[in-house]
Protein backbone atom coordinates (compact mmCIF):
# COMPACT_ATOMS: atom_id res chain seq x y z
CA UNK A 1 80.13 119.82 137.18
CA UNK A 2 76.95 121.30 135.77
CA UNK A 3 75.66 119.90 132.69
CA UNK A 4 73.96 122.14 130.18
CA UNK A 5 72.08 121.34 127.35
CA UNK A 6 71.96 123.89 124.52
CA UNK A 7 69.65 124.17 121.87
CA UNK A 8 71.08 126.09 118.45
CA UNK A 9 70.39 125.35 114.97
CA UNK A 10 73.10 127.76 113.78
CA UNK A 11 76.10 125.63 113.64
CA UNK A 12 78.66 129.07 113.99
CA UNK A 13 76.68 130.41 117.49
CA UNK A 14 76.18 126.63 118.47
CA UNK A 15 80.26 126.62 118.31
CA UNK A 16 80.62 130.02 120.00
CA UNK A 17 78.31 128.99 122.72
CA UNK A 18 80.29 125.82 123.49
CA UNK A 19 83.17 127.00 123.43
CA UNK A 20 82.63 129.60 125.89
CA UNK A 21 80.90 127.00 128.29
CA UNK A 22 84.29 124.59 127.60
CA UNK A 23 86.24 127.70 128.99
CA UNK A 24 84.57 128.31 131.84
CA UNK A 25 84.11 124.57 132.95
CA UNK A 26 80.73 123.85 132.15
CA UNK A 27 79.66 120.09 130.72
CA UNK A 28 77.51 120.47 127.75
CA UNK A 29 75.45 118.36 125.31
CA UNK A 30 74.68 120.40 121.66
CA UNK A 31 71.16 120.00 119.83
CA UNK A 32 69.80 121.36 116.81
CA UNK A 33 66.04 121.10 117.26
CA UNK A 34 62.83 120.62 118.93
CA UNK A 35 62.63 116.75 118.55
CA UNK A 36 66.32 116.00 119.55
CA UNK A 37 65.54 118.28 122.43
CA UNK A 38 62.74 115.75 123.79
CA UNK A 39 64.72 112.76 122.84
CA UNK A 40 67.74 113.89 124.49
CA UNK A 41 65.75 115.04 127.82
CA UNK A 42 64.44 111.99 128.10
CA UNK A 43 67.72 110.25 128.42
CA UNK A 44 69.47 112.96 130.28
CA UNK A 45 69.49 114.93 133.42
CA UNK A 46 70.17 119.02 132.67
CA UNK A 47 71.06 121.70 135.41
CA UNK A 48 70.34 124.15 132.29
CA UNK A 49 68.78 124.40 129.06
CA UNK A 50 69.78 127.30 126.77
CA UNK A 51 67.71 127.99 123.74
CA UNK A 52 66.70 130.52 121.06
CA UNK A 53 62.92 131.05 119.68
């Protein structure tokens, strides 16, 4: 399974978005910013990394 780390600090498009990657089979791990970002990639292996600017 392909993990995917996504990167949203609206809470309603962070839900959208992981719900639609639940549907189609897709592991995921939800962040809201910059610093968890690092933290989290540190610990973690990603195949992906959606984000907005």
């Amino acid at each position: 399974m392909k993990n995917i780390l996504v990167v949203e600090d609206n809470p309603v498009i962070m839900e959208l978005v992981r719900t639609l990657l639940t549907s189609f089979g897709y592991g995921h791990t939800g962040v809201e910013d910059g610093f968890e970002t690092l933290k989290v990639v540190k610990e973690s292996d990603f195949d992906l990394i959606l984000l907005d600017i």
